[in-house]
C-alpha atoms as a PDB file:
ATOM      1  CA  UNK A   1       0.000   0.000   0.000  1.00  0.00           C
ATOM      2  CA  UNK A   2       3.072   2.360   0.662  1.00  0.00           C
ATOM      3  CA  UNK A   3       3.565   3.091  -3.205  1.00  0.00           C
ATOM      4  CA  UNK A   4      -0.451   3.879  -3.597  1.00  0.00           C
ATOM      5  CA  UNK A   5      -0.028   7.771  -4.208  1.00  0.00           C
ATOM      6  CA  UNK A   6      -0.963  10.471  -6.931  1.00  0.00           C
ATOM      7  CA  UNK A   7       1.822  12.613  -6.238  1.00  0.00           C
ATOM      8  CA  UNK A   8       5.110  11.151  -7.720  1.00  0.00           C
ATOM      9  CA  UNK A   9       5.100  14.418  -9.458  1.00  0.00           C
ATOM     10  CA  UNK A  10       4.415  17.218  -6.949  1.00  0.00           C
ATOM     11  CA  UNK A  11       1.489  19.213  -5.956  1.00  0.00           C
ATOM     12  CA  UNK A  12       1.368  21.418  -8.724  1.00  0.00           C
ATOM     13  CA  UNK A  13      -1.831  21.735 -10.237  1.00  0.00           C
ATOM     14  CA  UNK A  14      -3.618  19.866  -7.633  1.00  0.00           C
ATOM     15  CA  UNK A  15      -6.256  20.664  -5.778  1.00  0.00           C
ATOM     16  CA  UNK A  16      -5.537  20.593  -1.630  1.00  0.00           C
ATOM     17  CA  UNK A  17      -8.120  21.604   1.111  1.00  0.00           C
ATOM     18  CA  UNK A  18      -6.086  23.005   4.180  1.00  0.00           C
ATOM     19  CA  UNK A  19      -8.269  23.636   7.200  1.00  0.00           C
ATOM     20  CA  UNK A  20      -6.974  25.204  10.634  1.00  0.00           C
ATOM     21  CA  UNK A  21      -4.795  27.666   7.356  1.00  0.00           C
ATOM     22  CA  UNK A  22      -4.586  31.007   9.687  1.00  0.00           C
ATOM     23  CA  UNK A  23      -2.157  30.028  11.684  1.00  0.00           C
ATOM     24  CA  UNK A  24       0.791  26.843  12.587  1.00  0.00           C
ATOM     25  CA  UNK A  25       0.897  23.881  10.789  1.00  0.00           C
ATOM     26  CA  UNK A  26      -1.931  24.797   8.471  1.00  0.00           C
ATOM     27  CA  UNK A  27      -0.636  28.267   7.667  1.00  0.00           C
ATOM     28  CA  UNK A  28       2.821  26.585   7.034  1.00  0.00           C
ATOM     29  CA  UNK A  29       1.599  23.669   4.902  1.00  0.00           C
ATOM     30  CA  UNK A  30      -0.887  25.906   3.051  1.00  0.00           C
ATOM     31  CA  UNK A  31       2.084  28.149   2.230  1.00  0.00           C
ATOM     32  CA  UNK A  32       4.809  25.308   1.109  1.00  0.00           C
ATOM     33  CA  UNK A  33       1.491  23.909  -1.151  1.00  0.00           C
ATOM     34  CA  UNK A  34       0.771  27.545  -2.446  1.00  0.00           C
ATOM     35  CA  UNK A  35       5.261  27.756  -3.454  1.00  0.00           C
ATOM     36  CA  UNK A  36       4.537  24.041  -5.465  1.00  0.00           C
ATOM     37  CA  UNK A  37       1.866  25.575  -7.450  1.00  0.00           C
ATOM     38  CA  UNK A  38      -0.948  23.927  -5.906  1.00  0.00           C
ATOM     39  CA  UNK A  39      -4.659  25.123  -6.351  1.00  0.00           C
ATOM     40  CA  UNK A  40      -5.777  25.740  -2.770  1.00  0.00           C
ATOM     41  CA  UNK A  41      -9.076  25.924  -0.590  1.00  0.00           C
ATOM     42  CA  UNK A  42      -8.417  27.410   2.497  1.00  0.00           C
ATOM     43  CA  UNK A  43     -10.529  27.730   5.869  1.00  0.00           C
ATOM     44  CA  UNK A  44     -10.194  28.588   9.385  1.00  0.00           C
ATOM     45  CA  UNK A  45     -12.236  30.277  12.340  1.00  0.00           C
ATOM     46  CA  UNK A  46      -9.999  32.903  12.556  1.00  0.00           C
ATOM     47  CA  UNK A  47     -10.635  35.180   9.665  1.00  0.00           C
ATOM     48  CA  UNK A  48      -8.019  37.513  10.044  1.00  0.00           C
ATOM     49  CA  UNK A  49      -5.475  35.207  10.179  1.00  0.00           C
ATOM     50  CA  UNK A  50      -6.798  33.570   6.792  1.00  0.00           C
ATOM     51  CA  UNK A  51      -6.923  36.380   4.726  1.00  0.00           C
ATOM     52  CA  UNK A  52      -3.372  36.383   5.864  1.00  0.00           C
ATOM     53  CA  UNK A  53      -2.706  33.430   4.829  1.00  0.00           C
ATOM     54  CA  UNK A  54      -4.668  33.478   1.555  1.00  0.00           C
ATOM     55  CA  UNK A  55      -2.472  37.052   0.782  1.00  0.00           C
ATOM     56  CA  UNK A  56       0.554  35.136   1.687  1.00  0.00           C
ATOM     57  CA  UNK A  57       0.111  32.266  -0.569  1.00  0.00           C
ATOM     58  CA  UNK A  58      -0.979  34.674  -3.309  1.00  0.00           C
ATOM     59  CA  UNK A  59       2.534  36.442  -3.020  1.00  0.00           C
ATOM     60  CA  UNK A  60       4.342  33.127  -3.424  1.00  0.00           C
ATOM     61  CA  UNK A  61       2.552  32.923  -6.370  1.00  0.00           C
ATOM     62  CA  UNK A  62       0.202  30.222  -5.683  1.00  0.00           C
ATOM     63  CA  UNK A  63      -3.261  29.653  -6.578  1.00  0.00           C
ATOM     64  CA  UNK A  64      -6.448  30.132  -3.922  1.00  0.00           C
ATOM     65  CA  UNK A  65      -9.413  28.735  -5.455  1.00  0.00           C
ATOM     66  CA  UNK A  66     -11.577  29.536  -2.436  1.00  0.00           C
ATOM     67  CA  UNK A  67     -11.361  30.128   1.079  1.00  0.00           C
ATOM     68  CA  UNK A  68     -13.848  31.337   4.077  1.00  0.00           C
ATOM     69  CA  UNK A  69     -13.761  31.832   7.244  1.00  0.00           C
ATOM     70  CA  UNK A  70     -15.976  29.204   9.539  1.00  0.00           C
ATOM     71  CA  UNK A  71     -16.101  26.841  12.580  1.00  0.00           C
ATOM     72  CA  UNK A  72     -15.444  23.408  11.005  1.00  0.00           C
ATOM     73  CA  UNK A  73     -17.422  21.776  14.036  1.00  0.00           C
ATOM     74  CA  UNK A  74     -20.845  23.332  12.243  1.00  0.00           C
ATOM     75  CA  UNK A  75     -21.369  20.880   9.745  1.00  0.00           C
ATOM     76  CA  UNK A  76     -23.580  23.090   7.641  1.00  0.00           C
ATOM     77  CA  UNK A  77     -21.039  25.714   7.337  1.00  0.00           C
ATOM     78  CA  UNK A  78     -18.522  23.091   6.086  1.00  0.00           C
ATOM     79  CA  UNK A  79     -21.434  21.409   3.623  1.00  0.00           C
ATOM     80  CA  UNK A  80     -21.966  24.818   2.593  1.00  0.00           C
ATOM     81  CA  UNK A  81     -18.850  25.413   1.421  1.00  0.00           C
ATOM     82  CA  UNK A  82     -18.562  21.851  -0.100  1.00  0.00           C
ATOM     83  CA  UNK A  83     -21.644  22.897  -2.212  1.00  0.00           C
ATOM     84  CA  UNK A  84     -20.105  25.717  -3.091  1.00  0.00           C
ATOM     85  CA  UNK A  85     -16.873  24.132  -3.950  1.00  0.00           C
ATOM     86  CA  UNK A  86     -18.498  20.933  -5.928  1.00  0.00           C
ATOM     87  CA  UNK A  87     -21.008  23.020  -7.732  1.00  0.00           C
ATOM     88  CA  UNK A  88     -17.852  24.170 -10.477  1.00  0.00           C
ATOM     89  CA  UNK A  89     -17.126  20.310 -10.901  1.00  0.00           C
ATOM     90  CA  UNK A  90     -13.945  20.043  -8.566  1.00  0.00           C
ATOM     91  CA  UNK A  91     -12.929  17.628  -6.523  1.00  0.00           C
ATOM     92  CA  UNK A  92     -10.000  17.433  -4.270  1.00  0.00           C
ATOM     93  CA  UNK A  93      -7.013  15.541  -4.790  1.00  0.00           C
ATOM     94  CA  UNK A  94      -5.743  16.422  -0.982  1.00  0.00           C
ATOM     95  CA  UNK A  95      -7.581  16.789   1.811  1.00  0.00           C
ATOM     96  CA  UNK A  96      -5.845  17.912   5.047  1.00  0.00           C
ATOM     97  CA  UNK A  97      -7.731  17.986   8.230  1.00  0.00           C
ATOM     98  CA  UNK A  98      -5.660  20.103  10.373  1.00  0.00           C
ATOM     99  CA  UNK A  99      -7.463  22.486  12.579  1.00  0.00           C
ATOM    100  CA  UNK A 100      -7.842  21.344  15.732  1.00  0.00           C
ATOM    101  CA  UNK A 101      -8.006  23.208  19.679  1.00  0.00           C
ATOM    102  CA  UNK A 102      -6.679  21.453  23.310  1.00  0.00           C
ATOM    103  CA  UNK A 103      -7.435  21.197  26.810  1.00  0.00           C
ATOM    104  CA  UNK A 104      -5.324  19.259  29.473  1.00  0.00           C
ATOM    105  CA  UNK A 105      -6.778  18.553  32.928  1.00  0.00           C
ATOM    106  CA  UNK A 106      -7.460  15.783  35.338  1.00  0.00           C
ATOM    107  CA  UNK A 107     -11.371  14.658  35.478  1.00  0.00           C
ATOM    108  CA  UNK A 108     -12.244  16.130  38.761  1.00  0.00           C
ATOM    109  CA  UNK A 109     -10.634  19.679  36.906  1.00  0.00           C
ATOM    110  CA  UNK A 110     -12.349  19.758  33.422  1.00  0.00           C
ATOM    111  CA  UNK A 111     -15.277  20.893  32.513  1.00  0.00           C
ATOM    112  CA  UNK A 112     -18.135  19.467  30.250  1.00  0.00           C
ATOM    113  CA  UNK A 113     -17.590  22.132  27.840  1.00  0.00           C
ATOM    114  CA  UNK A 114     -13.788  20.784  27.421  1.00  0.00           C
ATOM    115  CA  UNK A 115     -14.935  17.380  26.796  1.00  0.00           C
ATOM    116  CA  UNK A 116     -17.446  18.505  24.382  1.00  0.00           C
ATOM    117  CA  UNK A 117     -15.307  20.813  22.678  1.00  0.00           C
ATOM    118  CA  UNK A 118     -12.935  18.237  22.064  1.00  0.00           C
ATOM    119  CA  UNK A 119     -14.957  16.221  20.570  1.00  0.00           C
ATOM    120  CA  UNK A 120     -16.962  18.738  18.504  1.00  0.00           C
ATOM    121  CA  UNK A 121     -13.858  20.466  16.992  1.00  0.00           C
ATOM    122  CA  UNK A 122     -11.249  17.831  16.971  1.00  0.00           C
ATOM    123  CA  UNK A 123     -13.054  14.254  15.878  1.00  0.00           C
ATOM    124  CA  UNK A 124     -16.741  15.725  14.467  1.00  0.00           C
ATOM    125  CA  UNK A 125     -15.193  18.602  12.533  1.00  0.00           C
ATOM    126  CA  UNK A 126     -12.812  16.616  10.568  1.00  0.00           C
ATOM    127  CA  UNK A 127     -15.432  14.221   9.749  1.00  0.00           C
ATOM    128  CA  UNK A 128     -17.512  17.090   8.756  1.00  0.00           C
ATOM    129  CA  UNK A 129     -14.728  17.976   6.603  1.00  0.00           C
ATOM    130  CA  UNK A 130     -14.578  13.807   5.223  1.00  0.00           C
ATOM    131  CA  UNK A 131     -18.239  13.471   4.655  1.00  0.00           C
ATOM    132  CA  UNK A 132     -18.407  16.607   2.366  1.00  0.00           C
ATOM    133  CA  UNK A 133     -15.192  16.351   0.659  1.00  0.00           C
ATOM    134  CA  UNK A 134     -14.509  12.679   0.142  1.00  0.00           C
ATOM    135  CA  UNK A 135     -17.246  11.153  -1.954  1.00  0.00           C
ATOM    136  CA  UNK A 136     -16.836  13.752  -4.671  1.00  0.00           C
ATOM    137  CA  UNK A 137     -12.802  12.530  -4.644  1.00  0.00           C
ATOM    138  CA  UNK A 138     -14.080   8.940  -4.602  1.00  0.00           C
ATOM    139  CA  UNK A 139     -16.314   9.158  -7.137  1.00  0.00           C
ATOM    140  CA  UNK A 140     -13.977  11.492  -9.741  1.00  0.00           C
ATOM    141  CA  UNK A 141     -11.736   8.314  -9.654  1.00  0.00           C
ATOM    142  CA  UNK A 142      -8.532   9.671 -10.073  1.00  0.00           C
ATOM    143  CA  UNK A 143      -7.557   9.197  -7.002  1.00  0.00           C
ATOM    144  CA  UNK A 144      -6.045  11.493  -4.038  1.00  0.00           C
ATOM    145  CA  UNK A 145      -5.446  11.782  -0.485  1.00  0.00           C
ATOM    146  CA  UNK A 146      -6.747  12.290   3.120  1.00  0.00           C
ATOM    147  CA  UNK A 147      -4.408  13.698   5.581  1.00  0.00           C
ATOM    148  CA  UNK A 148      -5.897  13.595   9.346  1.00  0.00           C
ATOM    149  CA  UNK A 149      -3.952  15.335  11.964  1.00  0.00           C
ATOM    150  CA  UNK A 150      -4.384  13.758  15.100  1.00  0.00           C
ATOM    151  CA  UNK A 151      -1.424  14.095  18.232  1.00  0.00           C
ATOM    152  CA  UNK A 152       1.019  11.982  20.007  1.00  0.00           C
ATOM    153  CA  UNK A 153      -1.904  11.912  22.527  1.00  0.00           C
ATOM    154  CA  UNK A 154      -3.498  10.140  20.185  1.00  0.00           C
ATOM    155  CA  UNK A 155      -0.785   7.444  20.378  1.00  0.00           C
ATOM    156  CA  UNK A 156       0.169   7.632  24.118  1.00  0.00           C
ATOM    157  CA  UNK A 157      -1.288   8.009  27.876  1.00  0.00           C
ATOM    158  CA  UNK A 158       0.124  11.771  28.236  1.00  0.00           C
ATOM    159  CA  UNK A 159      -1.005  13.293  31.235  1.00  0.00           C
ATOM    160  CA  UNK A 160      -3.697  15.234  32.154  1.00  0.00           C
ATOM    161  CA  UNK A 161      -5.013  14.525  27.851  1.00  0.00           C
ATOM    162  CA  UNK A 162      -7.673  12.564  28.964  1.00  0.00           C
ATOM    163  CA  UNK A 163     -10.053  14.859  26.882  1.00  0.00           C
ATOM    164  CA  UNK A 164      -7.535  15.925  24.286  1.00  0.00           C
ATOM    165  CA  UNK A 165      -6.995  12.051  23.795  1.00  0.00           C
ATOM    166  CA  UNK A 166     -10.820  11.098  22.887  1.00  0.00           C
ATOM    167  CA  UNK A 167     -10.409  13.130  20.479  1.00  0.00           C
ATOM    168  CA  UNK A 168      -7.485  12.020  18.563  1.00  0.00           C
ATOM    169  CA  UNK A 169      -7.102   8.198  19.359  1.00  0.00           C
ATOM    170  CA  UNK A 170     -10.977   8.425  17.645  1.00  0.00           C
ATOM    171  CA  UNK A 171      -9.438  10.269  14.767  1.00  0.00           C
ATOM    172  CA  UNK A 172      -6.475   7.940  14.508  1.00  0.00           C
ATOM    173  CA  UNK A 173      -8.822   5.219  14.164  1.00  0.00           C
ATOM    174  CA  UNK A 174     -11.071   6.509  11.757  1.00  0.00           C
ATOM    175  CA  UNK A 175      -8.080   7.098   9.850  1.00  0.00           C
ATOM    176  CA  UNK A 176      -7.122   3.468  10.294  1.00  0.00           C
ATOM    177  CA  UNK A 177     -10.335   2.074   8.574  1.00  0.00           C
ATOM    178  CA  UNK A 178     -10.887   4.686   6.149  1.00  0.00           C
ATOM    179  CA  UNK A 179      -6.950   3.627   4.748  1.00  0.00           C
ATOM    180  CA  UNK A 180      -8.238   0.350   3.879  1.00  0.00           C
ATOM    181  CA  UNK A 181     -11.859   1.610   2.912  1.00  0.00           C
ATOM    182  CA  UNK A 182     -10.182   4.222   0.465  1.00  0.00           C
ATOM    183  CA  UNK A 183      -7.819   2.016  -1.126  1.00  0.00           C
ATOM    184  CA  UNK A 184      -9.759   0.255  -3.802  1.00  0.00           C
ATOM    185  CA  UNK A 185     -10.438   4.047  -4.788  1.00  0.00           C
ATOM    186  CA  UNK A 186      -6.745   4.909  -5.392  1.00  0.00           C
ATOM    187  CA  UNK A 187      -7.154   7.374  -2.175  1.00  0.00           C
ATOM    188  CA  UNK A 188      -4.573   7.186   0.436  1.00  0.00           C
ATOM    189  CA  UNK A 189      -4.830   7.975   3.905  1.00  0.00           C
ATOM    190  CA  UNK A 190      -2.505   9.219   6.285  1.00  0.00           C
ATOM    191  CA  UNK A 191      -2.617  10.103  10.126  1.00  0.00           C
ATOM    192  CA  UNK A 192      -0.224  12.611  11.760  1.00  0.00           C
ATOM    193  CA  UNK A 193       1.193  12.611  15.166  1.00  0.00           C
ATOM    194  CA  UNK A 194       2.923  15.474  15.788  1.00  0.00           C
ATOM    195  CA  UNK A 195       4.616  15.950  19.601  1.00  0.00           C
ATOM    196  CA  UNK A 196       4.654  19.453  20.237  1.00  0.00           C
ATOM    197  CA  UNK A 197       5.534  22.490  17.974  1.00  0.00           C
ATOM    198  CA  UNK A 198       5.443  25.966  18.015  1.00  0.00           C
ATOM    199  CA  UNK A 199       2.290  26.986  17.612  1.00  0.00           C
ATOM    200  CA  UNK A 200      -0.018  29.616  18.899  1.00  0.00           C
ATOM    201  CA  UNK A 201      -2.240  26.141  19.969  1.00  0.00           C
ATOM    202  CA  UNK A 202       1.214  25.088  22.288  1.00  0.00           C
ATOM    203  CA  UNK A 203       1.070  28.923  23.947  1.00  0.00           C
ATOM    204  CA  UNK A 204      -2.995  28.902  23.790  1.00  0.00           C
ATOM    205  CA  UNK A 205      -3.660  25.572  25.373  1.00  0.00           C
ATOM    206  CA  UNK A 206      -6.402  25.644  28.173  1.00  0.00           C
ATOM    207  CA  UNK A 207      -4.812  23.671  31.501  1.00  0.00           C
ATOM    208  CA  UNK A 208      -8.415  23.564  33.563  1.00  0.00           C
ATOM    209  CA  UNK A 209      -7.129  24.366  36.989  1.00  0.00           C
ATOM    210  CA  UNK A 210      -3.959  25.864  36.625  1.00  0.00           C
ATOM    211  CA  UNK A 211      -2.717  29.065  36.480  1.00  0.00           C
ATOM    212  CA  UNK A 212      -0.830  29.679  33.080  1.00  0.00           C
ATOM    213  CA  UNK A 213       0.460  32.990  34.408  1.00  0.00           C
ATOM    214  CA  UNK A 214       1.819  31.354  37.394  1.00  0.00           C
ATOM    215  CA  UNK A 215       5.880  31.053  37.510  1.00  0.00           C
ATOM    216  CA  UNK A 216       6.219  27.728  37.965  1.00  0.00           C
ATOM    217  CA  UNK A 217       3.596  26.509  35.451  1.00  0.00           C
ATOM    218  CA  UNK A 218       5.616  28.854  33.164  1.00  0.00           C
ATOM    219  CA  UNK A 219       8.986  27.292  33.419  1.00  0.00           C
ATOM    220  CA  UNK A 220       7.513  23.975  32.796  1.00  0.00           C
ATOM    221  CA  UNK A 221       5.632  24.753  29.592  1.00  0.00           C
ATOM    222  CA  UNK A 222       8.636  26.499  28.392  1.00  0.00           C
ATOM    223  CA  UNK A 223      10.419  23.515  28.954  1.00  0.00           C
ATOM    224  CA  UNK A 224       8.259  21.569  26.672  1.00  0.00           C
ATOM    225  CA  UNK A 225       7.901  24.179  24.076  1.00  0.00           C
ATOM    226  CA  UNK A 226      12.157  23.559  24.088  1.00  0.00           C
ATOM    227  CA  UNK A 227      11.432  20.681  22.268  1.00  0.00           C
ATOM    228  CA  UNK A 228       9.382  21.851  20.000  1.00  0.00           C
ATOM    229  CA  UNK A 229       9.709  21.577  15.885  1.00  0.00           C
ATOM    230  CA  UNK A 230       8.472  24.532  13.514  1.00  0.00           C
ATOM    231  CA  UNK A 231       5.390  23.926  11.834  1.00  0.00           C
ATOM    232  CA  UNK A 232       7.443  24.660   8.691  1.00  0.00           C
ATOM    233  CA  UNK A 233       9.234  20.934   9.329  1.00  0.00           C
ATOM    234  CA  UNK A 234       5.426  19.571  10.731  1.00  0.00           C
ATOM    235  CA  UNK A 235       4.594  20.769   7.413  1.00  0.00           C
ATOM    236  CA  UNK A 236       7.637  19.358   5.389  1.00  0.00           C
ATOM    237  CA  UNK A 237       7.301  15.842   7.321  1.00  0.00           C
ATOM    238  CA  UNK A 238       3.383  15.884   6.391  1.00  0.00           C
ATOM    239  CA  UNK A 239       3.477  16.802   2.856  1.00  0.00           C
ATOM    240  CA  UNK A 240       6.541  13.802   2.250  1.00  0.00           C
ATOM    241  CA  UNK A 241       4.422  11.541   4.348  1.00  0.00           C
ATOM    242  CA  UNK A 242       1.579  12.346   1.716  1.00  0.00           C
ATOM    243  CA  UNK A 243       4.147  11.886  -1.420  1.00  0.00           C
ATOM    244  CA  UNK A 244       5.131   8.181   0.113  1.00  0.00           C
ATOM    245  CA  UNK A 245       1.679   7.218   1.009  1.00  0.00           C
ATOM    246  CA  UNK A 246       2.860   6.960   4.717  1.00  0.00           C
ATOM    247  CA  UNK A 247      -0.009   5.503   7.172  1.00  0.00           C
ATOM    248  CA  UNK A 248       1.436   7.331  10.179  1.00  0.00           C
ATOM    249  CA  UNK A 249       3.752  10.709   9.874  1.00  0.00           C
ATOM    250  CA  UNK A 250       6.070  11.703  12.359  1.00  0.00           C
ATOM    251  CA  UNK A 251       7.025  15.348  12.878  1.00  0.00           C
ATOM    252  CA  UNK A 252       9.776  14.328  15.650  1.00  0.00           C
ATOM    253  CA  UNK A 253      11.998  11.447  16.392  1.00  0.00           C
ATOM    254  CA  UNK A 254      11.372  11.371  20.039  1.00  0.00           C
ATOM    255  CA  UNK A 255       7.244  10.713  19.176  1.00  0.00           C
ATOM    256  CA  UNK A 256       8.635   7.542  16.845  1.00  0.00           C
ATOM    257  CA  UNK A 257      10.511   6.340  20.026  1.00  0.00           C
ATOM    258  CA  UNK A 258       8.099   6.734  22.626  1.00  0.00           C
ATOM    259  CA  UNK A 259       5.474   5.148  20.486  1.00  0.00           C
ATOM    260  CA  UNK A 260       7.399   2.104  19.871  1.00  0.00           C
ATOM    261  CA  UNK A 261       8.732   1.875  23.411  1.00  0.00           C
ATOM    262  CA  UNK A 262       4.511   1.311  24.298  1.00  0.00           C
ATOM    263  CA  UNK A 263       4.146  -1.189  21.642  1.00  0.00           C
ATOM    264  CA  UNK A 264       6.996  -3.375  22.956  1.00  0.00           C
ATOM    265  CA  UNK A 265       8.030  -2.867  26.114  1.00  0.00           C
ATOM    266  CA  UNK A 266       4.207  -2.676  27.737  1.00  0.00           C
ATOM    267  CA  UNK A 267       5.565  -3.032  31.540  1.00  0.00           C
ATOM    268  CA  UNK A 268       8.014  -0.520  31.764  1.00  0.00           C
ATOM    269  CA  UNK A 269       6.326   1.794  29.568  1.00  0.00           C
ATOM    270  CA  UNK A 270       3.134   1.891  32.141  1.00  0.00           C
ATOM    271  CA  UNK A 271       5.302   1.670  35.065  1.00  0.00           C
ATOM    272  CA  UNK A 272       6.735   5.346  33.321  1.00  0.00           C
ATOM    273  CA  UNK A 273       4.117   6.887  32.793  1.00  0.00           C
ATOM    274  CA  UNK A 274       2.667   6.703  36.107  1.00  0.00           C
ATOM    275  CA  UNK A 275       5.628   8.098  37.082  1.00  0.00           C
ATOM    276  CA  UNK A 276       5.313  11.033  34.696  1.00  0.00           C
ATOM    277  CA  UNK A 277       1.824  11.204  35.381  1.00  0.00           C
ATOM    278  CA  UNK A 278       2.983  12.249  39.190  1.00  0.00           C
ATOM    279  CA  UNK A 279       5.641  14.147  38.573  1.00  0.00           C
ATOM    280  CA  UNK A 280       3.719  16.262  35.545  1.00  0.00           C
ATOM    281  CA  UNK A 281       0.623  16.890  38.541  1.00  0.00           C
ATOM    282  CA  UNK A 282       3.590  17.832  41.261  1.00  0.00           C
ATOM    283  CA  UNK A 283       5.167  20.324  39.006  1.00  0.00           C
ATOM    284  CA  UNK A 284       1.911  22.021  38.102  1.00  0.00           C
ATOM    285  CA  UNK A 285      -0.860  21.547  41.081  1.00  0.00           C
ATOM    286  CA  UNK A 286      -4.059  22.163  40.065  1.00  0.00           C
ATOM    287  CA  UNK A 287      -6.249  24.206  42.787  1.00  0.00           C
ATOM    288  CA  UNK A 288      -9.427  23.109  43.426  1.00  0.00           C
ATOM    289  CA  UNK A 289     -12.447  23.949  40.795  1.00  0.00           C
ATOM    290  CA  UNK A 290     -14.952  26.461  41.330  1.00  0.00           C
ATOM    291  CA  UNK A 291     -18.312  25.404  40.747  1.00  0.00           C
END
């Protein structure tokens, strides 16, 4: 299945959806599409930040088709834009599913509104995004590609993801059956799992029950964001993923590792992250949630 793929010759010419485009790995793969002469249809919430975008990948001198601003967890705002899309004859030949938004917090911390949000954003609004998009590919027949974006929580017990992690194991198995479902239609399928990267998501990210402001919470999320990739090599590892048909695409080494240290070595990998798990909670101490 690895050599299944419609891009042996670049992106030029083809037609590539990019949602979550204002901003981080959507901006950045939007814009490296936009400099191989794809034909692009851009969204994101943020409509400032796409027009941005849109003006960016103009100045490159790359093609945008279409783009609007909208919520990709209202499904007839995405169908809407589908029709509008569809109604010229065009189907995509890449589909990238990248907008997403994250919470961290233990149970007794998070709210319903993080769970749902999670959920509504992160697993229904890509497959808003697949239901409208896909079945025109399928039935153009000339094949193409779905790129999902899910997390290294969607690989791995981080802590304090519980929420975050609903949302993207469910999207890395959705991604698992449609790669089988797709193939008889020449469409490949491909599930990222990037660890973290400078975005404005990594600096945004809700913590329910901690105080981002607070010193100490500050050192340690500075420490993580040390490890961070661009999303300019997120976006490099996710467009070569696409080009080789890859099922899962890395953006970091260390994600590869830990991954395969959990399918292997089960014992000491739980025995880890329980330790983790206590030492992430000591080094950031939620206070108590006010009702």
């Amino acid at each position: 299945m690895a050599k299944q793929t419609v891009f042996g010759d670049g992106f030029a010419g083809k037609r590539c959806l990019v949602t979550g485009a204002a901003s981080g790995i959507g901006r950045a793969t939007a814009l490296k599409l936009a400099a191989q002469g794809a034909e692009l249809y851009l969204t994101d919430r943020d409509a400032a930040g796409l027009e941005a975008t849109v003006a960016d990948a103009r100045a490159l001198g790359g093609v945008v088709a279409a783009h609007r601003a909208l919520d990709i967890s209202d499904y007839d705002a995405v169908a809407g834009f589908g029709a509008d899309i569809h109604s010229t004859g065009a189907a995509m030949a890449l589909v990238l599913n990248i907008a997403g938004v994250s919470a961290w917090g233990t149970v007794d911390q998070l709210t319903h509104h993080h769970w749902k949000s999670m959920v509504d954003i992160n697993l229904m609004g890509p497959i808003h995004v697949i239901e409208t998009f896909m079945p025109p590919m399928m039935a153009a027949g000339e094949g193409g590609h779905l790129v999902n974006v899910s997390s290294a929580a969607g690989l791995v017990a981080l802590p304090w993801h519980a929420a975050y992690s609903a949302s993207k194991y469910g999207l890395r198995g959705l991604s698992e059956v449609l790669r089988f479902d797709l193939h008889r239609h020449r469409i490949g399928v491909s599930v990222a799992v990037p660890g973290a990267v400078k975005t404005p998501l990594m600096q945004s990210v809700q913590i329910a029950g901690v105080d981002r402001e607070h010193p100490r919470v500050q050192f340690w999320t500075k420490r993580f964001g040390g490890h961070a990739v661009s999303p300019e090599v997120a976006a490099d590892k996710i467009l070569r993923g696409v080009v080789r048909n890859r099922f899962l695409i890395y953006t970091s080494p260390d994600i590869r590792a830990l991954y395969l240290f959990k399918r292997t070595m089960w014992l000491p990998y739980s025995i880890t992250m329980a330790r983790v798990n206590v030492l992430f909670t000591r080094a950031l101490r939620p206070h108590p949630k006010i009702r």
